[in-house]
Protein backbone atom coordinates (compact mmCIF):
# COMPACT_ATOMS: atom_id res chain seq x y z
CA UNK A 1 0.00 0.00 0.00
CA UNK A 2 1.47 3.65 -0.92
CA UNK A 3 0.53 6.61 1.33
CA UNK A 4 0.03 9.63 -0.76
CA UNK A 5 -0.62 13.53 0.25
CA UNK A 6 -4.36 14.74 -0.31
CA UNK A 7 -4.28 18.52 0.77
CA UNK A 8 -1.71 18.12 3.17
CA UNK A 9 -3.87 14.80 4.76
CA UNK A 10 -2.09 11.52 4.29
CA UNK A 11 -4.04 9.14 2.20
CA UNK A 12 -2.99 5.34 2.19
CA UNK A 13 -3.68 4.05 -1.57
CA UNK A 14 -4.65 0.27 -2.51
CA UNK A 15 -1.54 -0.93 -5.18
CA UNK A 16 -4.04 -2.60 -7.73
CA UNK A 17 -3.44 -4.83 -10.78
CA UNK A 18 -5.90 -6.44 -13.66
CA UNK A 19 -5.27 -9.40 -15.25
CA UNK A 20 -7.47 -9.20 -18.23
CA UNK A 21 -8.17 -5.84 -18.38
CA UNK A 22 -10.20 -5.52 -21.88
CA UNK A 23 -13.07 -7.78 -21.45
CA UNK A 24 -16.99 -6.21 -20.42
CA UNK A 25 -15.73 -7.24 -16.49
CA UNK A 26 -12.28 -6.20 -16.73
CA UNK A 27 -13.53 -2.58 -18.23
CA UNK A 28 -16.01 -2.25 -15.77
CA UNK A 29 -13.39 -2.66 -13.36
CA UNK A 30 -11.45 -0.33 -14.72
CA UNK A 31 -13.92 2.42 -14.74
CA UNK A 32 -14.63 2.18 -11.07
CA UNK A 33 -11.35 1.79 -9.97
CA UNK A 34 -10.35 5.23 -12.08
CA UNK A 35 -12.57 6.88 -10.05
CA UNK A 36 -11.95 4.94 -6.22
CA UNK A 37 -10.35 7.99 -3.91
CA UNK A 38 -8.20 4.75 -1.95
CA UNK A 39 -7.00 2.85 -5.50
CA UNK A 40 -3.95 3.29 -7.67
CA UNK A 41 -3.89 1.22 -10.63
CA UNK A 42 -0.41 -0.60 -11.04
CA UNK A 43 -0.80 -2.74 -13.70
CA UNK A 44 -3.49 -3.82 -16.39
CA UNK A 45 -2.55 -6.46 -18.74
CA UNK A 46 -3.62 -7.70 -21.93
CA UNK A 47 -1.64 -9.42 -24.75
CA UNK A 48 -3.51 -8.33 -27.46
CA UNK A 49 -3.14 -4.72 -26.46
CA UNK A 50 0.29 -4.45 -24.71
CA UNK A 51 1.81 -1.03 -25.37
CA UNK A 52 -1.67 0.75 -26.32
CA UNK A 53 -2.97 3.57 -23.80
CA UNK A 54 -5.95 1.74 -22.67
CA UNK A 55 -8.27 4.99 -23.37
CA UNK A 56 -7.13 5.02 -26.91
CA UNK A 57 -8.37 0.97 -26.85
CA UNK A 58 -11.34 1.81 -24.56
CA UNK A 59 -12.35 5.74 -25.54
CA UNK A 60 -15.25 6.10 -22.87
CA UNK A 61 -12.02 5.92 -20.48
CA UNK A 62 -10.12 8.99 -21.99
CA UNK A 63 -8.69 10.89 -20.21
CA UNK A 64 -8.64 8.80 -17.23
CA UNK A 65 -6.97 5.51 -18.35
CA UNK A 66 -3.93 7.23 -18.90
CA UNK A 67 -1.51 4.13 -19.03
CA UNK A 68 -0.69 1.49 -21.24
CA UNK A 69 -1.29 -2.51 -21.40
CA UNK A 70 0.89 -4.91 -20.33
CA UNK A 71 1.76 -7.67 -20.91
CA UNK A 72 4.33 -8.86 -17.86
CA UNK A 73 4.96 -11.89 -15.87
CA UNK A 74 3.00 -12.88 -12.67
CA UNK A 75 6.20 -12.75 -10.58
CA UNK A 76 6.25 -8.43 -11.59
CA UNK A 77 2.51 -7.86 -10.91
CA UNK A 78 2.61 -9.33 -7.73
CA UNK A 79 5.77 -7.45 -6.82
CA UNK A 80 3.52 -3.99 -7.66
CA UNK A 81 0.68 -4.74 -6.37
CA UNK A 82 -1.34 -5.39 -2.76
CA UNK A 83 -4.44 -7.12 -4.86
CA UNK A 84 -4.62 -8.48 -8.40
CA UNK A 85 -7.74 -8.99 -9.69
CA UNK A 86 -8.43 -12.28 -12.49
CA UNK A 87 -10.77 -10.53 -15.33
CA UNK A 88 -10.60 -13.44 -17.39
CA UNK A 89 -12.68 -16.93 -18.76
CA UNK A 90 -13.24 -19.56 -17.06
CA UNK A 91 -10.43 -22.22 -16.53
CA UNK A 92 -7.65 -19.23 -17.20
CA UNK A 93 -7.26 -17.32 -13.75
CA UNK A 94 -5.63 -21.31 -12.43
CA UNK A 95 -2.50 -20.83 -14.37
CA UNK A 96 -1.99 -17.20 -12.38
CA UNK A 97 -3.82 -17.45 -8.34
CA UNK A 98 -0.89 -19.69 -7.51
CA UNK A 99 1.79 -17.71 -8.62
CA UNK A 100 0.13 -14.98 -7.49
CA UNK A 101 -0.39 -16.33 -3.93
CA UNK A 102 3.22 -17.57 -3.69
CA UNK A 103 4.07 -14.12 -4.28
CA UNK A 104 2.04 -12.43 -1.33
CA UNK A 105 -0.40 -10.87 -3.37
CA UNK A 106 -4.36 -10.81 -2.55
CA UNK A 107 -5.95 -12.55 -5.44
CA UNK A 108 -9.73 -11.75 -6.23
CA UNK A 109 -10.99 -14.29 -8.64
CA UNK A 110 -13.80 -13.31 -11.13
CA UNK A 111 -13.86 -16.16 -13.04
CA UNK A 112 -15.55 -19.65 -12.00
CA UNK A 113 -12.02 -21.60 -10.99
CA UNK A 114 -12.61 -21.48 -7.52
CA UNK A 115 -15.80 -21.18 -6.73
CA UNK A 116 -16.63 -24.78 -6.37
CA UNK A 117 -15.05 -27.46 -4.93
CA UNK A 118 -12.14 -28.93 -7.13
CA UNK A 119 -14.14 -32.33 -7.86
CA UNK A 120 -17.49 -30.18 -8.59
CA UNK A 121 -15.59 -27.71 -11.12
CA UNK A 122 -14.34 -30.55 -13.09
CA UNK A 123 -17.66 -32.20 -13.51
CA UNK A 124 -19.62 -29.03 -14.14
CA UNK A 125 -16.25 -27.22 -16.22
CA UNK A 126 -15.75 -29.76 -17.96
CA UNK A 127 -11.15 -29.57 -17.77
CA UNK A 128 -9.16 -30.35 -14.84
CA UNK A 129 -8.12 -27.77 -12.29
CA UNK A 130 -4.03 -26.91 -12.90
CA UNK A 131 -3.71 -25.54 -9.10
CA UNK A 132 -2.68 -28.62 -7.44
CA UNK A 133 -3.26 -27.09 -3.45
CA UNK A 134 -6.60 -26.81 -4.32
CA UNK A 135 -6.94 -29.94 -5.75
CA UNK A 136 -5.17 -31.51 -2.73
CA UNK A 137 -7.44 -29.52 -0.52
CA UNK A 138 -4.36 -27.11 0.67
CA UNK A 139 -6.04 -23.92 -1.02
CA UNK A 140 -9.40 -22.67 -0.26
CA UNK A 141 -11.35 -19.58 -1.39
CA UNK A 142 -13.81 -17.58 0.44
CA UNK A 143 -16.87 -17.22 -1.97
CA UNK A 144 -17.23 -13.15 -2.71
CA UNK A 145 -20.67 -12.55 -1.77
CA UNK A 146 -20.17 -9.82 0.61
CA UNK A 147 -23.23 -9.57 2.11
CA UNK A 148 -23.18 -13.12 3.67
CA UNK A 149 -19.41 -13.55 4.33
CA UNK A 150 -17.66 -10.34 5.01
CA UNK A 151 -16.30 -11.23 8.25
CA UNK A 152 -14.48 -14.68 6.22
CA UNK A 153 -13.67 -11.82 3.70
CA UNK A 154 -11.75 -9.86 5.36
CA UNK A 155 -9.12 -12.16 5.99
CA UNK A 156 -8.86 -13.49 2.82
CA UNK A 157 -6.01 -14.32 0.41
CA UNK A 158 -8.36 -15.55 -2.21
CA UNK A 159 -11.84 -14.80 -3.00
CA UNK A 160 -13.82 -16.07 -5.55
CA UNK A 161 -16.33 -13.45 -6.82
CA UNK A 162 -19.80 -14.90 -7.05
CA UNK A 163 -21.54 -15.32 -11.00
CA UNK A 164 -23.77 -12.92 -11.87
CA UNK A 165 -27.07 -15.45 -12.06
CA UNK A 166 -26.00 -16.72 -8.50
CA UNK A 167 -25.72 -13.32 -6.87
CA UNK A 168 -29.30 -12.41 -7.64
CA UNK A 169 -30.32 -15.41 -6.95
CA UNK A 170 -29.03 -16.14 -3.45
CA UNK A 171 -29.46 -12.07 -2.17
CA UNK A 172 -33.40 -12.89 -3.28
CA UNK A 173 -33.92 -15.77 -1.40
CA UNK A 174 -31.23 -16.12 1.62
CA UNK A 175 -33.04 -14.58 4.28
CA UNK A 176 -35.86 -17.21 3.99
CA UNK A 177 -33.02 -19.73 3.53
CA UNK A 178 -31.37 -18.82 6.52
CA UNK A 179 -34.28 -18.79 8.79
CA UNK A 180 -35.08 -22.29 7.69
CA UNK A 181 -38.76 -21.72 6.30
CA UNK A 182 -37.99 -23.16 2.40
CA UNK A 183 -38.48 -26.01 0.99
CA UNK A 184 -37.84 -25.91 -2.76
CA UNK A 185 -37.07 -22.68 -4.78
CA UNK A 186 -37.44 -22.49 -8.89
CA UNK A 187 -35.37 -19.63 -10.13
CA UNK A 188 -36.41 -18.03 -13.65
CA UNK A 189 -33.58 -15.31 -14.56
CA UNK A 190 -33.30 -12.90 -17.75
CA UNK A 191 -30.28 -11.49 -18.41
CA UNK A 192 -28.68 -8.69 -20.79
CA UNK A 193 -26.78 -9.73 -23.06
CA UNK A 194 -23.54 -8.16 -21.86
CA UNK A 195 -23.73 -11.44 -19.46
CA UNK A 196 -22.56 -13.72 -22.63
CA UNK A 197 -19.04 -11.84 -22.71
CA UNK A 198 -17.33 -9.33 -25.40
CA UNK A 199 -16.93 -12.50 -28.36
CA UNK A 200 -20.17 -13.00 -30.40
CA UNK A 201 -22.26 -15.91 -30.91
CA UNK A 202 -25.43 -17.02 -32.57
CA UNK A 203 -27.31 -16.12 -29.34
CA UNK A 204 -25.98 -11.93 -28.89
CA UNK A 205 -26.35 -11.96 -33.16
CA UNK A 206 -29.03 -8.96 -33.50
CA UNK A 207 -31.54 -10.08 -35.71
CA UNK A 208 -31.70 -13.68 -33.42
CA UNK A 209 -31.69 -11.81 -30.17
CA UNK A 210 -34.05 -8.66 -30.84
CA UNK A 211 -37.63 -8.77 -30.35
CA UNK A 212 -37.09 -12.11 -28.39
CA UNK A 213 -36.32 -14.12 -25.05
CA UNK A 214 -33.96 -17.08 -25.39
CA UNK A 215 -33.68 -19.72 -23.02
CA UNK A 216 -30.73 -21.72 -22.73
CA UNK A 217 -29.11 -24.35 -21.13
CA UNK A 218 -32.63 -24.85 -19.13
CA UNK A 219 -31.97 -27.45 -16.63
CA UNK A 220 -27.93 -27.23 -17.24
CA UNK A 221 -26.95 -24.03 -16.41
CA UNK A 222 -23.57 -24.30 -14.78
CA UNK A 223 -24.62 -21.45 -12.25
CA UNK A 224 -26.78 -24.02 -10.75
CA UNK A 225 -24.25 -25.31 -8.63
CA UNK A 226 -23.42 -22.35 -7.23
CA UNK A 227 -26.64 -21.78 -6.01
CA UNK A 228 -27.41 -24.88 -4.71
CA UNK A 229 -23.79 -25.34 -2.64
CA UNK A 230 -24.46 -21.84 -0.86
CA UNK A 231 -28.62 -22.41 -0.17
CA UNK A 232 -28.51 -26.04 0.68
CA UNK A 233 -32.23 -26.37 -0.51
CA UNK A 234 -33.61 -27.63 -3.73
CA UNK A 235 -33.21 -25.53 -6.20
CA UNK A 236 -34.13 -25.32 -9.94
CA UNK A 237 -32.65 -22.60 -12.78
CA UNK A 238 -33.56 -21.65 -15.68
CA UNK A 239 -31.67 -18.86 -17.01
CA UNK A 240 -33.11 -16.34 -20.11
CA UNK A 241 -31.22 -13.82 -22.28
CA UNK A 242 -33.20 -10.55 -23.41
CA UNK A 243 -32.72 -7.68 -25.97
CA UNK A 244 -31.49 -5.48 -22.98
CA UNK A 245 -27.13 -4.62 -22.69
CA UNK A 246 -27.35 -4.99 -18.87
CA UNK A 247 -29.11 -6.34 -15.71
CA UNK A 248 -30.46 -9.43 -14.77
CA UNK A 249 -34.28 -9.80 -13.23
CA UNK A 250 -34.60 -12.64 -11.28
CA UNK A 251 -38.05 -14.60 -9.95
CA UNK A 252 -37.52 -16.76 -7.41
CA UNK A 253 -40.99 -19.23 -6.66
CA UNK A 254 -40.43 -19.62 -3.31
CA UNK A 255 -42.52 -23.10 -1.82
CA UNK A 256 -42.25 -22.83 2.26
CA UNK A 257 -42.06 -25.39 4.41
CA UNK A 258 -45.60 -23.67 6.24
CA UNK A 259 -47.73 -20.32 4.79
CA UNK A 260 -46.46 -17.29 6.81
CA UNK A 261 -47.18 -13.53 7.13
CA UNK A 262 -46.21 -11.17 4.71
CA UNK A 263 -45.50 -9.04 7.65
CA UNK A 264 -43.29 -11.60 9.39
CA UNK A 265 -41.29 -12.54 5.86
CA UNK A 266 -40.69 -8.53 5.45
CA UNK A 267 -39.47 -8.87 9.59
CA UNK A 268 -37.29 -11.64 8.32
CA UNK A 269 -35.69 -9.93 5.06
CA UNK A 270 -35.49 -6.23 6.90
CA UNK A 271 -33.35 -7.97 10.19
CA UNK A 272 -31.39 -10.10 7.60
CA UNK A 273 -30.14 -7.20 5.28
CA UNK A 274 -30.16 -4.40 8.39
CA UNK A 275 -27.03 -2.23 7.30
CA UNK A 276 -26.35 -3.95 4.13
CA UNK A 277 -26.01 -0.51 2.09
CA UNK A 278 -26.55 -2.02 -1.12
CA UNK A 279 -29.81 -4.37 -0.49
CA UNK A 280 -32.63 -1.87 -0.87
CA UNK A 281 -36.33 -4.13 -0.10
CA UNK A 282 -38.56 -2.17 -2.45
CA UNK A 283 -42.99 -1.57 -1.89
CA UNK A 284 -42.79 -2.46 -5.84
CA UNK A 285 -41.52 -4.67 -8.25
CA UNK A 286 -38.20 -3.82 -9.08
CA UNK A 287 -37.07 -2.40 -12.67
CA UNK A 288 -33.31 -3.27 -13.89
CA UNK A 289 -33.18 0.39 -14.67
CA UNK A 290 -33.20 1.55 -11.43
CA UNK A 291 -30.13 -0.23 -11.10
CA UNK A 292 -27.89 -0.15 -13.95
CA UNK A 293 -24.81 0.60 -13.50
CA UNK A 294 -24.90 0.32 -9.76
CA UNK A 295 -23.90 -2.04 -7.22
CA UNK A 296 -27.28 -2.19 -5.71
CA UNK A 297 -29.25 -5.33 -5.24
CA UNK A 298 -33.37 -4.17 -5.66
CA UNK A 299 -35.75 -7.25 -3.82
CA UNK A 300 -39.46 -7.08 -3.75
CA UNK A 301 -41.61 -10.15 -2.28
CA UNK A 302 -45.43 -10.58 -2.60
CA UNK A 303 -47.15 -13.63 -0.89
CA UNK A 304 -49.74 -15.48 -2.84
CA UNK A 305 -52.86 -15.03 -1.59
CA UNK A 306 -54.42 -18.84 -2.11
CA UNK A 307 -56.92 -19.88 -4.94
CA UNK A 308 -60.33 -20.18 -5.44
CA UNK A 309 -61.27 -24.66 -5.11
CA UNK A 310 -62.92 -26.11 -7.67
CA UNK A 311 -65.34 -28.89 -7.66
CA UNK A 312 -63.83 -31.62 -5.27
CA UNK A 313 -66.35 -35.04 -5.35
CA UNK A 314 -66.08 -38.73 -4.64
CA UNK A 315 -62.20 -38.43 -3.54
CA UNK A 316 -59.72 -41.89 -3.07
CA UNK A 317 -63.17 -43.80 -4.34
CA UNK A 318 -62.60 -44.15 -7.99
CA UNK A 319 -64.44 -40.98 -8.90
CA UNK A 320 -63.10 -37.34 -10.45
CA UNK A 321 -60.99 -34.52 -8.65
CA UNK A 322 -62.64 -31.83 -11.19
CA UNK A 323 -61.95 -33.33 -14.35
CA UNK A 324 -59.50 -35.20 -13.34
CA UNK A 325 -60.08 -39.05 -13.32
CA UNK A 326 -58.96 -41.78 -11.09
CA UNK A 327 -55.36 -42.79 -11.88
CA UNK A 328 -54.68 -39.20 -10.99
CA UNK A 329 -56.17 -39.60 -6.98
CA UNK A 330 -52.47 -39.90 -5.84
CA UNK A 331 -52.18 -35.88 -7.13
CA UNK A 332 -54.58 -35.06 -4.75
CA UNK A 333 -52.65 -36.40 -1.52
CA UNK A 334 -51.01 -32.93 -1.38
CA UNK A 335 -54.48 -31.43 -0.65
CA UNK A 336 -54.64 -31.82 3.75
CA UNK A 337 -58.32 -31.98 3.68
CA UNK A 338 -61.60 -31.36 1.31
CA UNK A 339 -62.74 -27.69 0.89
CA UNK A 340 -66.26 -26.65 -0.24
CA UNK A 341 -66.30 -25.09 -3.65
CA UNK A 342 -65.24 -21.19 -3.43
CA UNK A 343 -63.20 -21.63 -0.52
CA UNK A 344 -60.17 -20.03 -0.56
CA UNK A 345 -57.18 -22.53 0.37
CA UNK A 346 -53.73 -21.23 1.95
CA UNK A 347 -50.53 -21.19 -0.26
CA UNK A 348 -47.33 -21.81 0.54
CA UNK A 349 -45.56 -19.95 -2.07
CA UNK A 350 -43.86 -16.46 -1.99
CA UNK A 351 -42.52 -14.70 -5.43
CA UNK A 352 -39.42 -13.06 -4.79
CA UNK A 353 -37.62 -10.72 -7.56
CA UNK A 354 -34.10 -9.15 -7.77
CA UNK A 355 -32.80 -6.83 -9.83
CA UNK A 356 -29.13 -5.87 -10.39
CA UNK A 357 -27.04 -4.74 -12.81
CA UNK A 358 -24.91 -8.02 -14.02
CA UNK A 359 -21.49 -6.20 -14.90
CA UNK A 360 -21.48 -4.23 -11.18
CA UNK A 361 -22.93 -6.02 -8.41
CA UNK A 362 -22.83 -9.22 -10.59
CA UNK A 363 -19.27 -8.77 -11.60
CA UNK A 364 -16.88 -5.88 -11.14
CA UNK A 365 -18.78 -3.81 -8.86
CA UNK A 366 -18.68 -7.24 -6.35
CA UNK A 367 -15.26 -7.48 -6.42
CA UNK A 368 -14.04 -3.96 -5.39
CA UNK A 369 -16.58 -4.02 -2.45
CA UNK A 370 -15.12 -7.51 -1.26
CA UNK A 371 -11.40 -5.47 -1.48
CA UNK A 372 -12.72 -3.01 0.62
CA UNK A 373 -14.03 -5.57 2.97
CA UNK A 374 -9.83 -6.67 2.82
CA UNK A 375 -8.21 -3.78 2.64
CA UNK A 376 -10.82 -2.52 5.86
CA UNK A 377 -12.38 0.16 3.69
CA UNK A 378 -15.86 1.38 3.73
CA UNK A 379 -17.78 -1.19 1.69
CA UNK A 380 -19.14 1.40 -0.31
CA UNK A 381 -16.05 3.32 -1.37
CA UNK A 382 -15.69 3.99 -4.49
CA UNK A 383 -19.12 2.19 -5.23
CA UNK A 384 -21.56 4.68 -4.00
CA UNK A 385 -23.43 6.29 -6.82
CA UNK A 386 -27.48 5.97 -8.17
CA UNK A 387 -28.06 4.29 -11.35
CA UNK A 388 -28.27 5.62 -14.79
CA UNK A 389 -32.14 6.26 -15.94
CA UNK A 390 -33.44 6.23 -18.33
């Protein structure tokens, strides 16, 4: 860390370095860390850019990306820097955290590598992990979402920064999670398309994308494990891309273990997220407007209110459940007694929806508040701004 002079006031400065720095995550790093008051950017690399001015590269950055690309070893960054953060795909930042580590640096890891356990990367990722601690159970991370593990984050060597799907996913649902009232949860999640990365594919081609939702990967989405390792309920994901740059919108079907208040879930989510700055529990459904470009999380829950019963005759004796017939009695098990038609029956689901902006709090923004969390900063510095509307 470098202490610098701020009118006359000393000002200790965070020594910061970006491997991958010209990516959608490593840019958006780059623009908030121009403008953090306790950062000084060391190093950025990229080997397709070395010796460019990364504002000349990146012009929305001129004139404050002032300094060139790099392309230098591991042993250099680590020598110039407190924490180096690893802006690149998936199966990548493994050849650098060790190195890094060995080195003395802080290592904050937005890629996937260490986010899972070694033996639940490789079956998810696909490749076998390089970093041989890890695989030998010698290296841990501490997973980056800051609003559940600061205290494990601030004595951290390595954290692995959360995916965008999972961060709006676990924020909507945790508190319930936590106070053990779920039972199952279905996620359905649309994201912009920013989300995909800065290469191209059939899915982010304009005329396939505008004017349309795509699902993909519906009951495969890699994120999935994520999810389930840090909610330890069922869980089901199905992720969406929309004709929208940024933000993902998340519904979460709740299914309790018993119907409850709406006033005692609100208790629940308002004592959970007390003095989390950047959880805001909205009266109405949350827009991904009202948080691009910010590292806020938006959550609005509604309760469902129960349904009308239909016709309910001759039940278990070979006769119809509405127009159901026989072979489907079993169905009807669920149902803990017979209600007259009309009557209103309880529910046990609660719709939950997130909003954030996938780049910041799912991405870049993440990572700078979990350095602040290591570097004991103000969780918000450098991270404290309203969104950009319209």
């Amino acid at each position: 860390m470098r202490v610098c002079r701020r009118n006359g006031d000393a000002v200790v400065k965070v020594k910061v370095g970006v491997i991958g720095g010209s990516g959608y995550t490593g840019l958006e790093l780059l623009r908030l860390l121009l403008s953090h008051p306790a950062v000084e950017i060391e190093a950025v690399t990229s080997r397709r850019h070395k010796g460019k001015r990364i504002d000349e590269v990146n012009p929305h950055l001129k004139p404050f990306a002032d300094i060139e690309y790099e392309d230098v070893s591991v042993k250099e960054i680590a020598r110039r820097c407190d924490v180096v953060f690893t802006a690149v795909p998936h199966g990548v930042a493994m050849n650098y955290v060790p190195e890094l580590l060995e080195n003395g640096v802080k290592v904050i890891d937005l890629s996937a590598d260490y986010r899972l356990s070694c033996e639940e990367y490789e079956r998810i990722y696909k490749k076998r992990h390089k970093d041989e601690q890890f695989r030998e159970g010698r290296r841990t991370a501490v997973y980056g979402l800051t609003e559940l593990h600061a205290e494990e984050i601030k004595n951290a060597e390595l954290v692995a920064n959360p995916g965008c799907y999972p961060t709006g996913a676990i924020l909507a649902v945790a508190p319930l999670v936590r106070a053990r009232k779920v039972k199952c949860v279905v996620f359905d999640a649309k994201s912009g398309i920013s989300g995909g990365g800065v290469e191209p594919s059939q899915r982010s081609h304009f005329p396939n994308l505008a004017e349309n939702i795509i699902p993909y990967e519906v009951t495969t989405h890699r994120h999935t494990a994520e999810i389930r390792k840090e909610l330890k309920v069922s869980v089901h994901f199905t992720p969406h891309v929309i004709p929208a740059i940024r933000g993902i919108l998340t519904t979460a079907h709740v299914f309790l273990r018993e119907s409850i208040s709406e006033e005692e879930i609100g208790e629940i989510y308002r004592q959970f997220y007390e003095g989390k700055k950047f959880i805001r529990i909205l009266n109405e459904v949350p827009s991904l407007q009202n948080v691009r470009g910010t590292n806020f999380c938006d959550i609005w829950f509604e309760v469902e209110r129960g349904a009308s019963v239909g016709k309910v005759s001759n039940v278990g004796e070979g006769g119809e459940v509405g127009s159901r017939a026989a072979d489907k009695v079993e169905e009807v098990k669920e149902v803990k007694k017979v209600r007259k038609v009309g009557e209103v029956e309880e529910s046990s689901r609660v719709v939950v929806i997130s909003a954030i902006d996938n780049l910041v709090k799912g991405g870049a923004g993440q990572a700078i508040q979990n350095m602040n969390v290591m570097f004991n900063l103000r969780e918000e510095t450098g991270l404290w701004f309203p969104a950009l509307v319209p």
